[in-house]
PDB file of N, CA and C in Angstrom:
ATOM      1  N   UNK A   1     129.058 269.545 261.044  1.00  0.00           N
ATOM      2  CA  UNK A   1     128.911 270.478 259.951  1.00  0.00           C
ATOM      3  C   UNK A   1     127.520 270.277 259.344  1.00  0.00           C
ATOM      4  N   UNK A   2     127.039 271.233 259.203  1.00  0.00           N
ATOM      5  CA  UNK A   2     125.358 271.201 258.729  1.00  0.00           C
ATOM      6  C   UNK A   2     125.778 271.375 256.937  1.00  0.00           C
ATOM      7  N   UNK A   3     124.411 271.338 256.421  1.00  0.00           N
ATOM      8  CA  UNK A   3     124.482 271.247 254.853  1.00  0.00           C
ATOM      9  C   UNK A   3     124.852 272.129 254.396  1.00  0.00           C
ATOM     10  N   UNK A   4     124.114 273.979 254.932  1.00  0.00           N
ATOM     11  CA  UNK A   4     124.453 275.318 254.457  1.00  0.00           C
ATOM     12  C   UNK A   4     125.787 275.310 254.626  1.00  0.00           C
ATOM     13  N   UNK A   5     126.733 274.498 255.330  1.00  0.00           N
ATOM     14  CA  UNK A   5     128.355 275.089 255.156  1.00  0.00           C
ATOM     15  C   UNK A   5     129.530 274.224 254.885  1.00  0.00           C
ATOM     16  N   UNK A   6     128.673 273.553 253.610  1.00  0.00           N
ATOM     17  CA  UNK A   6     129.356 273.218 252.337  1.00  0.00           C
ATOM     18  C   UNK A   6     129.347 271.790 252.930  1.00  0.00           C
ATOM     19  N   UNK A   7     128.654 270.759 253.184  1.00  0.00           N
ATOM     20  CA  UNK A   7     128.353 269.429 253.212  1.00  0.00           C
ATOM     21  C   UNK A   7     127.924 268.957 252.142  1.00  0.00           C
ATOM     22  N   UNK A   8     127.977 267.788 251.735  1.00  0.00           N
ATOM     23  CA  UNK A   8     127.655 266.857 250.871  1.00  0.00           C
ATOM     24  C   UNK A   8     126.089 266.374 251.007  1.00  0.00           C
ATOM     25  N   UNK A   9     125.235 266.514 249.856  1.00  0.00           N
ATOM     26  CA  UNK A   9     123.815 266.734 250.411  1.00  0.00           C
ATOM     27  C   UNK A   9     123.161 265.988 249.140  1.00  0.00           C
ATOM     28  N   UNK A  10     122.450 265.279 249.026  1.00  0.00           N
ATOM     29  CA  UNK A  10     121.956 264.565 248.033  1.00  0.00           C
ATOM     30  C   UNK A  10     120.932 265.453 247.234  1.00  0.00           C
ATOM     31  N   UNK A  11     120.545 266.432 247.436  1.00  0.00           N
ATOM     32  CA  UNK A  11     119.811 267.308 246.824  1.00  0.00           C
ATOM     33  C   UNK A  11     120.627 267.688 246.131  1.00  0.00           C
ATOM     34  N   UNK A  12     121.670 268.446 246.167  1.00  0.00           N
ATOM     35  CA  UNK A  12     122.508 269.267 245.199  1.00  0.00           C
ATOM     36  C   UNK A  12     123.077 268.594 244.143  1.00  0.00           C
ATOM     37  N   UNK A  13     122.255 266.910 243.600  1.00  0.00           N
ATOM     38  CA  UNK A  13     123.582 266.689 242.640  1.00  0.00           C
ATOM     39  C   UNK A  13     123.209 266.870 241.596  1.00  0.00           C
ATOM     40  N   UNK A  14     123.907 266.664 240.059  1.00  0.00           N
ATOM     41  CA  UNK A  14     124.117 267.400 239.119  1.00  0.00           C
ATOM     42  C   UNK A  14     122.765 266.760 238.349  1.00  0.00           C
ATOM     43  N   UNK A  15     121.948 267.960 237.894  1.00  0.00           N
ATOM     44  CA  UNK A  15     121.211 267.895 237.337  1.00  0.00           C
ATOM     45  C   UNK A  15     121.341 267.172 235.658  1.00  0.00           C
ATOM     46  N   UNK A  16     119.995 266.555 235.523  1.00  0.00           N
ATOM     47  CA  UNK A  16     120.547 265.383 234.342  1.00  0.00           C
ATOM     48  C   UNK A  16     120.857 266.295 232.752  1.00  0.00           C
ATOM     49  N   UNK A  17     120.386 267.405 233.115  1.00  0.00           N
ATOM     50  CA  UNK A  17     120.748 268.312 231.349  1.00  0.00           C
ATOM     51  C   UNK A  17     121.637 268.571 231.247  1.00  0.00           C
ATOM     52  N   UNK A  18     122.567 268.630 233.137  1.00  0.00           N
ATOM     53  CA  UNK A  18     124.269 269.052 232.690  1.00  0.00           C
ATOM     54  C   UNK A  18     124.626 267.608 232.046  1.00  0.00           C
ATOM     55  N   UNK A  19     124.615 266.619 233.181  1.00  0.00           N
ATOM     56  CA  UNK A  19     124.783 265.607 232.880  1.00  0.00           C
ATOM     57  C   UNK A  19     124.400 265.074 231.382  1.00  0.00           C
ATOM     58  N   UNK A  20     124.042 265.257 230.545  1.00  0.00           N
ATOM     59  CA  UNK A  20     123.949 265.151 228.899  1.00  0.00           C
ATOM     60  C   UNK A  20     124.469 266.496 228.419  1.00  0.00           C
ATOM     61  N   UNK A  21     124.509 267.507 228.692  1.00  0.00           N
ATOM     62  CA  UNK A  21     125.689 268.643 228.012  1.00  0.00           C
ATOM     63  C   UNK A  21     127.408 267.879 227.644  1.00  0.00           C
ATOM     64  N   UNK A  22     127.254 267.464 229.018  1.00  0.00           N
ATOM     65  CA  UNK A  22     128.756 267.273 229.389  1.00  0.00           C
ATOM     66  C   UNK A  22     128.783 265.587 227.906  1.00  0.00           C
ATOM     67  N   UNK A  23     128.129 265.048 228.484  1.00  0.00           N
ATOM     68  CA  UNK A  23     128.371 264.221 227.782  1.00  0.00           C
ATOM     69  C   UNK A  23     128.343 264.039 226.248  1.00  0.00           C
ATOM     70  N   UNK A  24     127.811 264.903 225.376  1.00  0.00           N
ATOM     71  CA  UNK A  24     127.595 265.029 224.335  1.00  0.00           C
ATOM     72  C   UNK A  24     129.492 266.000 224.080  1.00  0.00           C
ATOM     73  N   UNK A  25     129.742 266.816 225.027  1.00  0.00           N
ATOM     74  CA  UNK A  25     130.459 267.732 224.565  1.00  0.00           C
ATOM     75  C   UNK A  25     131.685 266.230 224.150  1.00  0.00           C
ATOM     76  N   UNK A  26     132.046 265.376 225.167  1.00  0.00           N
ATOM     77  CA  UNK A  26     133.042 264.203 225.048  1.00  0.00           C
ATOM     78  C   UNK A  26     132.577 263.857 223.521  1.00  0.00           C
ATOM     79  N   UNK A  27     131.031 263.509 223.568  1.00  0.00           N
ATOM     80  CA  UNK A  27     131.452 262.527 221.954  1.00  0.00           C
ATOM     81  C   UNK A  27     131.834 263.404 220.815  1.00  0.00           C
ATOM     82  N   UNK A  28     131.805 264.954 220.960  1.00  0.00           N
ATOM     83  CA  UNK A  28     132.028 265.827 219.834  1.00  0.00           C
ATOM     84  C   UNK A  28     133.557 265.742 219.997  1.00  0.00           C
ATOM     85  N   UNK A  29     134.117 265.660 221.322  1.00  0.00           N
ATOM     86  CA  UNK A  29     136.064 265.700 221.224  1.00  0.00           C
ATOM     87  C   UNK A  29     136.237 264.489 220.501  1.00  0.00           C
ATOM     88  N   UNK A  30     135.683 263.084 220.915  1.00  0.00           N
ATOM     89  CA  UNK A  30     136.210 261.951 220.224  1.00  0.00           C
ATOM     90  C   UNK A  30     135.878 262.475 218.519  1.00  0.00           C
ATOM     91  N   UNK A  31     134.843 263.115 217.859  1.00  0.00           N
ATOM     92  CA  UNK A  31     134.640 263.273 216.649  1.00  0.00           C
ATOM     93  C   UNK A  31     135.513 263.957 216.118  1.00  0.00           C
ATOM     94  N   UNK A  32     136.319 264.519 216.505  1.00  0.00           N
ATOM     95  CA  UNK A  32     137.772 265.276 216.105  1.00  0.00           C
ATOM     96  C   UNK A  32     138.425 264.598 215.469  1.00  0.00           C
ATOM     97  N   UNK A  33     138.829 263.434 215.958  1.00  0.00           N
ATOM     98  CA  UNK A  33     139.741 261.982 214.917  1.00  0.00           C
ATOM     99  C   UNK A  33     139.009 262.182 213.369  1.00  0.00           C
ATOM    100  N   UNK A  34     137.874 261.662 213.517  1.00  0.00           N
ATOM    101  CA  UNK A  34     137.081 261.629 212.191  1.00  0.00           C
ATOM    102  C   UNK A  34     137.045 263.130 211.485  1.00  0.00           C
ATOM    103  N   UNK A  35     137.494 263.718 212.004  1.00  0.00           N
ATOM    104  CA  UNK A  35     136.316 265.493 211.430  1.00  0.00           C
ATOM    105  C   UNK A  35     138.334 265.719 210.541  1.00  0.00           C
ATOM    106  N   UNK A  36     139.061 265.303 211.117  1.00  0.00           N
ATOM    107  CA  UNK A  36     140.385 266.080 210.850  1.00  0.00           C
ATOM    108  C   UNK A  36     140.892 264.804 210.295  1.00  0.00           C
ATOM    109  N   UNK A  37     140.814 263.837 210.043  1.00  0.00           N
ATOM    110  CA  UNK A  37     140.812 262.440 209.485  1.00  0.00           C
ATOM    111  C   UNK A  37     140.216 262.903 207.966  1.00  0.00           C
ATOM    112  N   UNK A  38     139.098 263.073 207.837  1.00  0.00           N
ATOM    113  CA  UNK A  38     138.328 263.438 206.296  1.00  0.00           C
ATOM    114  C   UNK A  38     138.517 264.447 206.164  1.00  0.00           C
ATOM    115  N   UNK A  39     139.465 265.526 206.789  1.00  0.00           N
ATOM    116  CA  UNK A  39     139.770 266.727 205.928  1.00  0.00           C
ATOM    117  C   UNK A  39     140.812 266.759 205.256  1.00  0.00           C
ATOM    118  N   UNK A  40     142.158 265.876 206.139  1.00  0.00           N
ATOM    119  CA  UNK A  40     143.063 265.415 205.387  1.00  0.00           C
ATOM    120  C   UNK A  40     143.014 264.446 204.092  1.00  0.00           C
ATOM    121  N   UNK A  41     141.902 263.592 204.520  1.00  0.00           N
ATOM    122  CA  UNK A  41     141.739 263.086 203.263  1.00  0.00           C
ATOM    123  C   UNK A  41     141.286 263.931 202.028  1.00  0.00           C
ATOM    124  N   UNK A  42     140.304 264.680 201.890  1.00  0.00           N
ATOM    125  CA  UNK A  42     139.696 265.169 200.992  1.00  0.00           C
ATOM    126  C   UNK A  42     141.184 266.084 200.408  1.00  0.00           C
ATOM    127  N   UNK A  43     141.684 266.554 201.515  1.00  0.00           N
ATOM    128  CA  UNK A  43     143.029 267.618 200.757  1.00  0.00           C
ATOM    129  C   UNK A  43     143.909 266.930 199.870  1.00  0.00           C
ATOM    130  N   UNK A  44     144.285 265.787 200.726  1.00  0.00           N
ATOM    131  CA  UNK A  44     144.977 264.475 199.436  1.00  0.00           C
ATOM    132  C   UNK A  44     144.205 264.236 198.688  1.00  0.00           C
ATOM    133  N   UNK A  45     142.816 263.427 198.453  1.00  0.00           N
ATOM    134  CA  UNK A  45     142.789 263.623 196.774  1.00  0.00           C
ATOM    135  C   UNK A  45     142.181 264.015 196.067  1.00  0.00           C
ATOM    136  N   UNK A  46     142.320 265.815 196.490  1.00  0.00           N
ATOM    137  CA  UNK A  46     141.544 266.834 195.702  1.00  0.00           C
ATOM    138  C   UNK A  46     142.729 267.124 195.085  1.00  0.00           C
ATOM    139  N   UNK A  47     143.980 267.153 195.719  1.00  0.00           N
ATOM    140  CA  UNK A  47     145.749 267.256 194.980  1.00  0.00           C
ATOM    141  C   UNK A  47     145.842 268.637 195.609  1.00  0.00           C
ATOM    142  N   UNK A  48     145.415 269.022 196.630  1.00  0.00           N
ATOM    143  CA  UNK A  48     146.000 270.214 197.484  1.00  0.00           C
ATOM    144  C   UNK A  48     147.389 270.068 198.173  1.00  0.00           C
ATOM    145  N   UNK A  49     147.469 268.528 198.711  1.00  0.00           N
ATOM    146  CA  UNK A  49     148.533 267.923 199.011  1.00  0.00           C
ATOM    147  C   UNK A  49     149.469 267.098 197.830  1.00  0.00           C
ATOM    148  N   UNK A  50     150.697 267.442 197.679  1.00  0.00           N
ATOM    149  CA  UNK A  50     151.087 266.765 196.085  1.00  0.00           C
ATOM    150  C   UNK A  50     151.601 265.751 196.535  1.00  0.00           C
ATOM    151  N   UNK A  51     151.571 264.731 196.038  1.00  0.00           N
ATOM    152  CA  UNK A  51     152.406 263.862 196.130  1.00  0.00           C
ATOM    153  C   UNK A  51     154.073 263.984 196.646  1.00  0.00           C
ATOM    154  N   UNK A  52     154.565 263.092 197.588  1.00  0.00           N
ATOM    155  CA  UNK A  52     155.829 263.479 198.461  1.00  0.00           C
ATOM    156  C   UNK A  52     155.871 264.563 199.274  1.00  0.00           C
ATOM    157  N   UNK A  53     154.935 265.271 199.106  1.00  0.00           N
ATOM    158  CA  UNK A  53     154.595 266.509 200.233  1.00  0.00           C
ATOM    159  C   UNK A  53     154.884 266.112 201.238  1.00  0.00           C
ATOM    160  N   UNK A  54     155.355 266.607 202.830  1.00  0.00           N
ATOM    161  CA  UNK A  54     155.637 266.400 204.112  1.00  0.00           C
ATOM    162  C   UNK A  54     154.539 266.302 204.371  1.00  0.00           C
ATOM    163  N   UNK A  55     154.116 266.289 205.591  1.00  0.00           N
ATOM    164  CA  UNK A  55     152.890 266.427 206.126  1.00  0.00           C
ATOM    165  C   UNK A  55     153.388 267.204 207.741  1.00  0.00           C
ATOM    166  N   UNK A  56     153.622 267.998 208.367  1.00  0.00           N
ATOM    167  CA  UNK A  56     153.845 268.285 209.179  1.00  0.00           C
ATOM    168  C   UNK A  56     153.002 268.405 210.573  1.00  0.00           C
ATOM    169  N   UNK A  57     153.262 266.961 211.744  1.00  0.00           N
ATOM    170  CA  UNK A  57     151.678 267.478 212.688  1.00  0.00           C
ATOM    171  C   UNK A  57     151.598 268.300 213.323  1.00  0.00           C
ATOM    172  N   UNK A  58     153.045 269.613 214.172  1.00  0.00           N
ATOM    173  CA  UNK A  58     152.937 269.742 214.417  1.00  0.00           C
ATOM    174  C   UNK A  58     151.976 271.550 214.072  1.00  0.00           C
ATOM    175  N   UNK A  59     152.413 271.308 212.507  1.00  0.00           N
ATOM    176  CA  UNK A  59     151.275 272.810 211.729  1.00  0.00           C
ATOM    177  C   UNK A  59     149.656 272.137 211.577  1.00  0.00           C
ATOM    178  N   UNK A  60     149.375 270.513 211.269  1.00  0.00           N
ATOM    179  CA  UNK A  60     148.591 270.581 210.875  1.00  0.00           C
ATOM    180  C   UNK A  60     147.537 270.819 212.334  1.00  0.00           C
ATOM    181  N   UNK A  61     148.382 270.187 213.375  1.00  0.00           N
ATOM    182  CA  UNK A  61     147.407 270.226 214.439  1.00  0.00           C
ATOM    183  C   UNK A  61     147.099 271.748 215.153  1.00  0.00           C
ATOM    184  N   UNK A  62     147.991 272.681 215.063  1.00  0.00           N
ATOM    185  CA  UNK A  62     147.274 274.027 214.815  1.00  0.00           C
ATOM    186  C   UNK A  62     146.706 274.651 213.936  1.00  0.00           C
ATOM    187  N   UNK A  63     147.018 274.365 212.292  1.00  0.00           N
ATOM    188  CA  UNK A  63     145.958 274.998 211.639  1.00  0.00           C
ATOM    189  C   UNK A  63     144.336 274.357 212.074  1.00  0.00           C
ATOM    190  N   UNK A  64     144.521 272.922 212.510  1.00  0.00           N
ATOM    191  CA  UNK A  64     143.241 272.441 212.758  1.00  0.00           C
ATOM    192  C   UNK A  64     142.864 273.042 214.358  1.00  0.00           C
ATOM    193  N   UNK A  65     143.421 273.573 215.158  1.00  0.00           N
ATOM    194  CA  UNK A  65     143.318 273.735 216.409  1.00  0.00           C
ATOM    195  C   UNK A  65     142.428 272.267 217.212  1.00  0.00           C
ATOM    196  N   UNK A  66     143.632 271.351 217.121  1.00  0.00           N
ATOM    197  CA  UNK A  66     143.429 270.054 217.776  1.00  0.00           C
ATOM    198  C   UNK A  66     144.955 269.753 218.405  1.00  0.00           C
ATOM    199  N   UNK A  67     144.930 268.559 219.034  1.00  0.00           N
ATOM    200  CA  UNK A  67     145.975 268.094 219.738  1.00  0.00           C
ATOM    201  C   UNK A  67     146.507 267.551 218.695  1.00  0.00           C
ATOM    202  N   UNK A  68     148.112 267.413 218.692  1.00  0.00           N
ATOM    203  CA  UNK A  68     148.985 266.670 217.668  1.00  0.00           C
ATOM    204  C   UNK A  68     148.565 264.840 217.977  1.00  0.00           C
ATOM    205  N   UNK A  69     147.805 264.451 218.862  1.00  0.00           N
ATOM    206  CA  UNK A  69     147.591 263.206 219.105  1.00  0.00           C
ATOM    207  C   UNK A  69     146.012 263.107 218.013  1.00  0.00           C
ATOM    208  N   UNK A  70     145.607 263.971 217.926  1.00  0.00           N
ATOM    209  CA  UNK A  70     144.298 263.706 216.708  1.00  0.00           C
ATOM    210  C   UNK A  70     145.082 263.774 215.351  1.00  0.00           C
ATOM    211  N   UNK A  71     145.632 264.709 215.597  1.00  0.00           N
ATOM    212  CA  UNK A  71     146.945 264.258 214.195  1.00  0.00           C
ATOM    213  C   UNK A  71     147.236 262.645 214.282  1.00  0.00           C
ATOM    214  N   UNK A  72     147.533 262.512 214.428  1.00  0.00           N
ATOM    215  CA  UNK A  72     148.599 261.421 214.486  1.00  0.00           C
ATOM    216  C   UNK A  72     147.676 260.050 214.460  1.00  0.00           C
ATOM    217  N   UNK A  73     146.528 259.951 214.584  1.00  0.00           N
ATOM    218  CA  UNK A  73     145.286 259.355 214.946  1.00  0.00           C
ATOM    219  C   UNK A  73     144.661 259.130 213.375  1.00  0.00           C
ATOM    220  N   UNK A  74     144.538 260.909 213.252  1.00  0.00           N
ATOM    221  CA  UNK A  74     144.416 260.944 211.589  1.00  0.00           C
ATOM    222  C   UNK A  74     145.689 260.265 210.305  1.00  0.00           C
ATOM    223  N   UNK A  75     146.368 260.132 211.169  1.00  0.00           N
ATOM    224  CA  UNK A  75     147.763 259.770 210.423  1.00  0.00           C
ATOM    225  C   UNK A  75     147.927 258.086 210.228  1.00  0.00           C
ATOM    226  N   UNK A  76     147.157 257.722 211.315  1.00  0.00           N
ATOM    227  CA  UNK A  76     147.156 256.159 211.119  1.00  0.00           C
ATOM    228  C   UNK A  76     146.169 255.686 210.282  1.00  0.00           C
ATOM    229  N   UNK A  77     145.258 256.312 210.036  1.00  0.00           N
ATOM    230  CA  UNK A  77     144.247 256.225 209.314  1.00  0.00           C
ATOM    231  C   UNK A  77     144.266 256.136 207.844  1.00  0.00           C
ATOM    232  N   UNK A  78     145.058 257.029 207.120  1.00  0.00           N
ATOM    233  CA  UNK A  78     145.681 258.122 206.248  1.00  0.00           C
ATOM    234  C   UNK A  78     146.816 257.085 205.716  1.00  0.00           C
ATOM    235  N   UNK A  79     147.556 256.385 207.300  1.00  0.00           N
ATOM    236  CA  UNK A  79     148.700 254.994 206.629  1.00  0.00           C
ATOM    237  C   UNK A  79     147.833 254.108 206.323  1.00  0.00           C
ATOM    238  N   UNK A  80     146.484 253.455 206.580  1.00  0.00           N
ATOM    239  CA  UNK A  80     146.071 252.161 206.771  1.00  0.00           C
ATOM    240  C   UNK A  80     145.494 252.821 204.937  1.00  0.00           C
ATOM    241  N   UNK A  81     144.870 253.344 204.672  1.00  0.00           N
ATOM    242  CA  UNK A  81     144.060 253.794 203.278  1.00  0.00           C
ATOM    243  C   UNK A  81     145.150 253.820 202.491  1.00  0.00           C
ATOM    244  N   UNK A  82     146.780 253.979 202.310  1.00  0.00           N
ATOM    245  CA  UNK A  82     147.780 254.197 201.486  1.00  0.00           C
ATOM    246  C   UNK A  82     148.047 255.344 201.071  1.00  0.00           C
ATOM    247  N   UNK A  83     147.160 256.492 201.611  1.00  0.00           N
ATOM    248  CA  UNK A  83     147.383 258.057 201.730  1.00  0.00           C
ATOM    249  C   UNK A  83     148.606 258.661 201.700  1.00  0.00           C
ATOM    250  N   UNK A  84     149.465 258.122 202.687  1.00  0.00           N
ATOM    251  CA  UNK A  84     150.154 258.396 203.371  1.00  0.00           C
ATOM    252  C   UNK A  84     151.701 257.658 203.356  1.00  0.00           C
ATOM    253  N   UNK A  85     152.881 257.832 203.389  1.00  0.00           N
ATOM    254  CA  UNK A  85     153.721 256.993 204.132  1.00  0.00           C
ATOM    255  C   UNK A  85     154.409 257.247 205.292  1.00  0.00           C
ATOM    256  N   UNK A  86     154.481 256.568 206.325  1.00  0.00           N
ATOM    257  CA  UNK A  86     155.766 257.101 207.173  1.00  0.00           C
ATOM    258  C   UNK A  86     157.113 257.027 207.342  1.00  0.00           C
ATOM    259  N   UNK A  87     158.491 257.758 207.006  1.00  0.00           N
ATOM    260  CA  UNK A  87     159.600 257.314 207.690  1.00  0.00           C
ATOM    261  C   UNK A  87     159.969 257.434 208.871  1.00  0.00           C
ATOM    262  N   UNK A  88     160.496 256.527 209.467  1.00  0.00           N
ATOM    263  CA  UNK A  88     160.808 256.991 210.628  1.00  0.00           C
ATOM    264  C   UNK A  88     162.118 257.805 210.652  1.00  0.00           C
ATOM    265  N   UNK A  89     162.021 258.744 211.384  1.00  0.00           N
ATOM    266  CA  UNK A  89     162.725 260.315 211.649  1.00  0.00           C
ATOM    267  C   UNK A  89     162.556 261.061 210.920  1.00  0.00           C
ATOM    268  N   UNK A  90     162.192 260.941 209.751  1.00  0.00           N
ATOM    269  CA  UNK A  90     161.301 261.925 209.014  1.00  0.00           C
ATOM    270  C   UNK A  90     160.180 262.235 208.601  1.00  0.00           C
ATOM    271  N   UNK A  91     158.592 261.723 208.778  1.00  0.00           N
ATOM    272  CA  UNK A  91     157.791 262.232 208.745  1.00  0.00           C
ATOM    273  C   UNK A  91     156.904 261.486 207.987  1.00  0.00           C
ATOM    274  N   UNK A  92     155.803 262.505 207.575  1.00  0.00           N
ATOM    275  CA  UNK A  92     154.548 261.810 206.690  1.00  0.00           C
ATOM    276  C   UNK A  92     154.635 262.591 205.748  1.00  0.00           C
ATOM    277  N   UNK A  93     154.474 261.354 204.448  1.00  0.00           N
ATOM    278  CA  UNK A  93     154.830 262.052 203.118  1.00  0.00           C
ATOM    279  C   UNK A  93     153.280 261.771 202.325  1.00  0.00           C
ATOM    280  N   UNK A  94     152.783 262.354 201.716  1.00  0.00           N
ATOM    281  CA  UNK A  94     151.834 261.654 200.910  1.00  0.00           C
ATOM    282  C   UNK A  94     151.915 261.193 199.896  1.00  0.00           C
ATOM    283  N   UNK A  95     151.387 259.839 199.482  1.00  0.00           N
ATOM    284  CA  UNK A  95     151.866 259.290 198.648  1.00  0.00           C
ATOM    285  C   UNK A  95     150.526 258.788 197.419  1.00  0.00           C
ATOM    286  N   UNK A  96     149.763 259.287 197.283  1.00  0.00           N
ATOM    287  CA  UNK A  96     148.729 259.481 196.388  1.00  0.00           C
ATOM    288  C   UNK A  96     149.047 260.246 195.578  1.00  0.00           C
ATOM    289  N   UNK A  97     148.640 260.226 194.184  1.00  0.00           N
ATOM    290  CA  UNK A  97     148.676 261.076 193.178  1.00  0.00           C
ATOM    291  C   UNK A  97     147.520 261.237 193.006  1.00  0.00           C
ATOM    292  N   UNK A  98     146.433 262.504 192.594  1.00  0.00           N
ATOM    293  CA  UNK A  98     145.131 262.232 191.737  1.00  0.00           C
ATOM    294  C   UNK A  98     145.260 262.040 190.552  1.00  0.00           C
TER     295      UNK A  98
END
């Protein structure tokens, strides 16, 4: 099989600007944790979120159009600051007052 019909050819490989497109696009997905992390925060204690409020991931992660795993990411975050509480089988409550 020659190169013109679809061989593996050391000329053709990926040029280095894709190669930094691509890679920049990854560190903007990992910045999702943080970007939806400080929005929840700011909503808790601006008092948009009231105190004992649910927190629901599976609305927040579509109003944010992210995965419920950046939720939930944001949610550990949100427990570690005292934002937040969790029960288990029922959910995330917020537990800040302003």
């Amino acid at each position: 099989m020659s190169h013109s019909e679809g061989g593996f050819c050391m000329k053709h490989k990926i040029p280095e600007e894709v190669i930094r497109e691509i890679f920049q696009r990854r560190l903007r997905r990992r910045d999702l944790n943080g970007e939806v992390y400080n929005k929840l925060k700011k909503m808790i204690l601006s008092g948009k979120f009231k105190k004992g409020e649910r927190l629901i991931q599976e609305e927040l992660a579509h109003s944010f159009d992210v995965s419920r795993t950046v939720v939930l990411n944001a949610f550990d975050q949100l427990e570690k600051d005292k934002l937040i509480v969790r029960k288990y089988k029922e959910g995330a409550f917020v537990s800040f007052k302003p």
